[in-house]
N, C-alpha and C. Protein backbone atom coordinates (compact mmCIF):
# COMPACT_ATOMS: atom_id res chain seq x y z
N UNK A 1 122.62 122.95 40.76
CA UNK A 1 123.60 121.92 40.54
C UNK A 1 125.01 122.48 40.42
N UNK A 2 125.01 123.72 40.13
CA UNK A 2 126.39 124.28 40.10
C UNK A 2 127.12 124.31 41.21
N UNK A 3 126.48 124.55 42.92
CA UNK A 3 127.29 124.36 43.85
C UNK A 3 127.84 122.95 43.96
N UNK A 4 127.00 122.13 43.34
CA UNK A 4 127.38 120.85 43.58
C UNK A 4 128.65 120.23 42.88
N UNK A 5 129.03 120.86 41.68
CA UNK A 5 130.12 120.56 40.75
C UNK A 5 131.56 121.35 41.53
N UNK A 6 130.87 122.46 42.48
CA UNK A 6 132.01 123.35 42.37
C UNK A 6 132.34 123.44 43.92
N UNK A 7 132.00 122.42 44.67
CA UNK A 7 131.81 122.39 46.13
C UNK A 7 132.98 122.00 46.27
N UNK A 8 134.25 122.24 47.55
CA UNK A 8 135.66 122.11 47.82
C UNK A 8 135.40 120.79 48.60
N UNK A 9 136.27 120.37 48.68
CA UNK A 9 136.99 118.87 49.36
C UNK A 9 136.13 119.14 50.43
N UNK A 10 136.58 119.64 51.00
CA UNK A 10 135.62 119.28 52.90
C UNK A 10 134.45 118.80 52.32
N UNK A 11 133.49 119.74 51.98
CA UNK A 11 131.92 119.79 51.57
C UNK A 11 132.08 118.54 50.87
N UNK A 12 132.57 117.83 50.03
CA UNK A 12 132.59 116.65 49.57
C UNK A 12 132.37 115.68 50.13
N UNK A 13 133.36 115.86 51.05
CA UNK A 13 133.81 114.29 52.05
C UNK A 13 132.37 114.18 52.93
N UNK A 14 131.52 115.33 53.14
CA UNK A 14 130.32 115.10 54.25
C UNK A 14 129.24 114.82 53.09
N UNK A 15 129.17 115.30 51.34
CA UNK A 15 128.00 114.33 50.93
C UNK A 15 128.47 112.94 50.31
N UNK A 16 129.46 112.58 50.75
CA UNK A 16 129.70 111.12 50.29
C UNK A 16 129.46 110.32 51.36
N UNK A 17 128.69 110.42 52.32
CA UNK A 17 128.37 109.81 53.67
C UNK A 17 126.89 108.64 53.17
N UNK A 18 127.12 107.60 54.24
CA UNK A 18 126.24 106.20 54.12
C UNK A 18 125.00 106.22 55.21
N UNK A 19 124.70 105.13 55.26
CA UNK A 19 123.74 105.33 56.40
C UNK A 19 124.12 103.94 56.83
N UNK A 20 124.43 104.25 58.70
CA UNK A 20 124.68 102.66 59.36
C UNK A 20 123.63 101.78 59.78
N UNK A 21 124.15 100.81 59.93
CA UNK A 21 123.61 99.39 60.40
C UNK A 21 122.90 99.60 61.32
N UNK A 22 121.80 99.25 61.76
CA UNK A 22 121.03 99.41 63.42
C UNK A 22 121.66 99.30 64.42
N UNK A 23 122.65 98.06 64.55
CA UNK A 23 123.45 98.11 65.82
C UNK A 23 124.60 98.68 65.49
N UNK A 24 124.97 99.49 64.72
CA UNK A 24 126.35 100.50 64.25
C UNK A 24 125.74 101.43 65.02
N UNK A 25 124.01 102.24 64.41
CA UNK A 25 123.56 103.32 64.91
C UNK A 25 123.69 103.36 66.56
N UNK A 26 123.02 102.40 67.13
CA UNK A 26 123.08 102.25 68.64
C UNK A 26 124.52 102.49 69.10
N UNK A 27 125.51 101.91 68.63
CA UNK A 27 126.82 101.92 68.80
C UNK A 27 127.62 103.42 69.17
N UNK A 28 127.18 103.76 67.94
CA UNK A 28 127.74 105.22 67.64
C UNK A 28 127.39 106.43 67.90
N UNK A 29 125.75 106.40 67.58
CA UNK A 29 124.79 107.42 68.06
C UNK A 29 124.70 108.00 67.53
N UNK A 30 124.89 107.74 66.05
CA UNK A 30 124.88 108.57 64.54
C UNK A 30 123.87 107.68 63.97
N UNK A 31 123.00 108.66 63.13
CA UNK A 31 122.42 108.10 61.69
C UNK A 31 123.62 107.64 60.38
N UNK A 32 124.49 108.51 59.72
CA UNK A 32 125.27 108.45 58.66
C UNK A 32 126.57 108.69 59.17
N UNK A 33 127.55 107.95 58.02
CA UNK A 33 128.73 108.43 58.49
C UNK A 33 129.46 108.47 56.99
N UNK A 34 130.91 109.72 56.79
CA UNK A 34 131.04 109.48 55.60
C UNK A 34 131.89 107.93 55.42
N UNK A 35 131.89 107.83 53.97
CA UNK A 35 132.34 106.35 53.56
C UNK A 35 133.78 106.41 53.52
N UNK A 36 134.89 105.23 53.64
CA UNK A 36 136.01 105.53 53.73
C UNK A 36 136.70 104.02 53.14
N UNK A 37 137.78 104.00 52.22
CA UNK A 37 138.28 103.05 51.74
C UNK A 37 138.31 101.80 52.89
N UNK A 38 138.29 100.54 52.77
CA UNK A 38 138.11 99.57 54.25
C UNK A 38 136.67 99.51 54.44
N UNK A 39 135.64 100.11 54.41
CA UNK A 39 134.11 100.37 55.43
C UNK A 39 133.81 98.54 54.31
N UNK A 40 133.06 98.05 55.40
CA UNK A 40 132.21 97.20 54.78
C UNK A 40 131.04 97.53 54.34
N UNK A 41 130.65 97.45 53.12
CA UNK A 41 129.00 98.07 52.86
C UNK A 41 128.10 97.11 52.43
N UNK A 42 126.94 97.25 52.69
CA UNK A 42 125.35 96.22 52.22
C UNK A 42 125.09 97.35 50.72
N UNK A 43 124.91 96.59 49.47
CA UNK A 43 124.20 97.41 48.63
C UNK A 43 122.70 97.54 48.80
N UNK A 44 122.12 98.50 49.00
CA UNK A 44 120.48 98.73 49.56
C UNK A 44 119.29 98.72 47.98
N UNK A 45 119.83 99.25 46.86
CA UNK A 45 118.97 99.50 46.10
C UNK A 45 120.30 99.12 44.09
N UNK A 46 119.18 99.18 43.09
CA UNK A 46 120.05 98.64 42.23
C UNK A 46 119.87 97.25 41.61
N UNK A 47 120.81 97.19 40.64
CA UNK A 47 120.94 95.89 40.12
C UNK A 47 121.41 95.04 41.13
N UNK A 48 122.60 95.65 42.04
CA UNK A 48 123.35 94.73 43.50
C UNK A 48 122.52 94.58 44.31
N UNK A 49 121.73 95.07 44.81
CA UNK A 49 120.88 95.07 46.21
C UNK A 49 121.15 93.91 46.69
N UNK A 50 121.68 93.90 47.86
CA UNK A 50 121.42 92.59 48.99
C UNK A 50 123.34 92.80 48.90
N UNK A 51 123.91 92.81 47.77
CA UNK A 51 125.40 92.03 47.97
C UNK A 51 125.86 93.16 48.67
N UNK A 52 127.34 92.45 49.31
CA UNK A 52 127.81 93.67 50.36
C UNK A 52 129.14 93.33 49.70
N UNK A 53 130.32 93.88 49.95
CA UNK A 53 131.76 94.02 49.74
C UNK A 53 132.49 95.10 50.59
N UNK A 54 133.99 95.00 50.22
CA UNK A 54 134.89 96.04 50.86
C UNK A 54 135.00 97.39 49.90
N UNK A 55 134.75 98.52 50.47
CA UNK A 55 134.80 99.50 49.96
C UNK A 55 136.39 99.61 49.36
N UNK A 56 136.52 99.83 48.26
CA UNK A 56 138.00 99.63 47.43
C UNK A 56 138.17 101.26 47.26
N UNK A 57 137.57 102.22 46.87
CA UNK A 57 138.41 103.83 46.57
C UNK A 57 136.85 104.35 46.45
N UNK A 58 136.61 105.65 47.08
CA UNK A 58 135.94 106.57 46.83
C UNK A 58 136.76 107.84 46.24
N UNK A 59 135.62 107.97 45.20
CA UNK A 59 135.88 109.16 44.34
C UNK A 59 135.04 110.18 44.62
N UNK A 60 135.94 111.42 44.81
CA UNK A 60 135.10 112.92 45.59
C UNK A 60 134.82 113.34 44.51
N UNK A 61 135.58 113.47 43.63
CA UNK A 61 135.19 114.37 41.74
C UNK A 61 133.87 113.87 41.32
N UNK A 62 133.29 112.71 41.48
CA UNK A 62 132.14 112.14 41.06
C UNK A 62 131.40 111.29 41.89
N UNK A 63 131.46 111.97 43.21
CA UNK A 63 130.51 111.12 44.05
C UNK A 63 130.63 109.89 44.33
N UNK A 64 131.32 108.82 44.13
CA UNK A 64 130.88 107.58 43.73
C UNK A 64 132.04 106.61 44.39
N UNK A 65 131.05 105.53 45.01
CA UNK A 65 132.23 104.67 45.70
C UNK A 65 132.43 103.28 44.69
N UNK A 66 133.55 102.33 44.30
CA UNK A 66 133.98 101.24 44.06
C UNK A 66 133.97 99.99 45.26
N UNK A 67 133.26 98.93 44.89
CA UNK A 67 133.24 98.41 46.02
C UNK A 67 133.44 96.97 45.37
N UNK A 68 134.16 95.80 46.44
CA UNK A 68 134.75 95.16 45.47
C UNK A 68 133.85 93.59 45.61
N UNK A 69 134.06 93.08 44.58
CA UNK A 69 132.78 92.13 43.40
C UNK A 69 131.95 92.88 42.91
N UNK A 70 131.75 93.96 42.43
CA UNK A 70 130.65 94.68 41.68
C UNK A 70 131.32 94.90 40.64
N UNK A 71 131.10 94.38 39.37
CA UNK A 71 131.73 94.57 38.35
C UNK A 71 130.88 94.83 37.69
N UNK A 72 130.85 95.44 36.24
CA UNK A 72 130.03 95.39 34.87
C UNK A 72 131.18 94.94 34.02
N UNK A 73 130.20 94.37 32.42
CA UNK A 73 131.10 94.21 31.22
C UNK A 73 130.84 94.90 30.46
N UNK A 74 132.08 95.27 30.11
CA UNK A 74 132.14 96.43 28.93
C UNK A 74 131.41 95.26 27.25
N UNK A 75 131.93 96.49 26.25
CA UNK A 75 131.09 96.26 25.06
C UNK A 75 132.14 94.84 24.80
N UNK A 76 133.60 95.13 24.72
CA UNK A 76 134.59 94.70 24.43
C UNK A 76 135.02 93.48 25.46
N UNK A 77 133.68 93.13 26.18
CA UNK A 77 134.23 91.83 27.33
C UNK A 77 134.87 92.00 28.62
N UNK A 78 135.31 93.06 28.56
CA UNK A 78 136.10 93.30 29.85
C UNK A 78 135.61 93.80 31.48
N UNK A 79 135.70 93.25 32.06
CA UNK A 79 135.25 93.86 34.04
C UNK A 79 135.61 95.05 34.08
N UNK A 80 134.75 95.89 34.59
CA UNK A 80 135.32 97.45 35.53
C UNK A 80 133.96 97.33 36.46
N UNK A 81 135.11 97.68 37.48
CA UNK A 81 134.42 98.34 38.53
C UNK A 81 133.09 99.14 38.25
N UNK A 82 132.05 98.78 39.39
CA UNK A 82 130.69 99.68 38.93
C UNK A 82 130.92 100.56 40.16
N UNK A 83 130.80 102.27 39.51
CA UNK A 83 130.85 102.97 40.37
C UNK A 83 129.17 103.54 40.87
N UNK A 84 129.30 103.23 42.45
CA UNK A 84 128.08 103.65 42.93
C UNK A 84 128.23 104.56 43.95
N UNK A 85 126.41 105.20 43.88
CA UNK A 85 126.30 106.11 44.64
C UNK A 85 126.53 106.14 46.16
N UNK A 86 127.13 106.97 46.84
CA UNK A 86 126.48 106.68 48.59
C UNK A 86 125.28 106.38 49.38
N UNK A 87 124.74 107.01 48.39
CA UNK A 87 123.06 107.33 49.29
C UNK A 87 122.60 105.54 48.77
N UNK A 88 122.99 104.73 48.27
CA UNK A 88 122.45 103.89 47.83
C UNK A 88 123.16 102.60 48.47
N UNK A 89 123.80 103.20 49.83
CA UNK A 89 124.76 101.82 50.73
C UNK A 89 124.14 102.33 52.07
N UNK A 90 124.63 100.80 52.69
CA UNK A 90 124.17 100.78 54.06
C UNK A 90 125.75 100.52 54.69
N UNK A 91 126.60 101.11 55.50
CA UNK A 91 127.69 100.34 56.33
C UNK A 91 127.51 99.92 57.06
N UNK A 92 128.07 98.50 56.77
CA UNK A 92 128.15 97.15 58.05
C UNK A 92 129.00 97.42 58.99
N UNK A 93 130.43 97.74 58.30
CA UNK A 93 131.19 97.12 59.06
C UNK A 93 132.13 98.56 59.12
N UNK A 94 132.92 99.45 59.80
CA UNK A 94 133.77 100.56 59.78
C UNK A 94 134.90 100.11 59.73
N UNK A 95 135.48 100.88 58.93
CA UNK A 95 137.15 101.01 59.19
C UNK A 95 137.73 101.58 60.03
N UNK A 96 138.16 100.87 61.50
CA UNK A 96 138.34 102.21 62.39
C UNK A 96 139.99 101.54 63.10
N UNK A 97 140.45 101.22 61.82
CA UNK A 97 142.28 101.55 61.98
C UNK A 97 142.92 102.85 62.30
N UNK A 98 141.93 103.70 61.67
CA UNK A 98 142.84 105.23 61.89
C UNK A 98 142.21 106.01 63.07
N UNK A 99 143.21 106.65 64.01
CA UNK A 99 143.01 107.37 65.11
C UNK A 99 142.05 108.16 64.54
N UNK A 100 142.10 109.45 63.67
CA UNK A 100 141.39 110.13 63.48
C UNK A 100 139.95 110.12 63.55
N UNK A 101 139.60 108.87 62.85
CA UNK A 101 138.12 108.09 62.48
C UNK A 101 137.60 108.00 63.70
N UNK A 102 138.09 107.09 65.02
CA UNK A 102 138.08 106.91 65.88
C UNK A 102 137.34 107.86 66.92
N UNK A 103 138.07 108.51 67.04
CA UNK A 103 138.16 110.24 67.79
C UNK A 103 137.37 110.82 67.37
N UNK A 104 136.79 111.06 66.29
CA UNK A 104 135.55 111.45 65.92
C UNK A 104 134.51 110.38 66.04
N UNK A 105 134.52 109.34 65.85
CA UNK A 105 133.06 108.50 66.44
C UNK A 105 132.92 108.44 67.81
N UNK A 106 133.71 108.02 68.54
CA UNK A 106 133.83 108.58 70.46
C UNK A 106 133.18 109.99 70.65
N UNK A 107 133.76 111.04 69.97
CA UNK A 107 133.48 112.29 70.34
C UNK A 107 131.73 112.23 70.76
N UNK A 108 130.92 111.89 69.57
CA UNK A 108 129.32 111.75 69.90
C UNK A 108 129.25 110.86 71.24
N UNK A 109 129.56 109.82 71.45
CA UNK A 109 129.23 108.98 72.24
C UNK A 109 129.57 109.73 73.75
N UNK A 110 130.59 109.91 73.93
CA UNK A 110 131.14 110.99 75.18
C UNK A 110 130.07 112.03 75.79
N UNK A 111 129.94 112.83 74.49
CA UNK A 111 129.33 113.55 74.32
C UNK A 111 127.58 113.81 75.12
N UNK A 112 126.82 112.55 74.92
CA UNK A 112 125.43 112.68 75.35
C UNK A 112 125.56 111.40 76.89
């Protein structure tokens, strides 16, 4: 578990990755992709299972994505965000505003 606390940004960004939609997979020609603020996600497992939302901020320090209507109440009454795991989403829908994103999902497809 120690590499896991002490793993640098890159190595991060590839275990915070989801697993896509059937016709995403066909699409893309990927099993997983990492998660990215914008992605639409299905919750797969959990108290949420079934609800989906917009991915609102992933956090690399603790694994864990915010996704929005998933709330808990605190002791004191109040909403926060429930932070969840990756491995525990399905992406619907990609965010593919940014060139970068882009250019790397083409790349596979080109590719074979």
């Amino acid at each position: 578990m120690k590499w896991l606390i002490k793993a640098p940004l890159g190595k991060r960004q590839k275990m915070v990755a989801s697993t896509l939609s059937t016709d995403l997979r066909e699409k893309y020609k990927r099993r997983s992709v990492s998660v990215r603020k914008g992605d639409k996600v299905k919750i797969m497992r959990g108290d949420f299972a079934g609800t989906s939302g917009e991915v609102l901020q992933v956090d690399l320090r603790d694994y864990s994505v915010l996704v929005s209507g998933i709330n808990i109440k605190k002791a004191n009454g109040t909403e926060v965000p429930k932070a969840l795991h990756p491995s525990n989403l399905m992406i619907i829908e990609l965010f593919t505003e940014d060139k970068e994103r882009r250019n790397l999902l083409d790349k596979k497809i080109t590719a074979k």
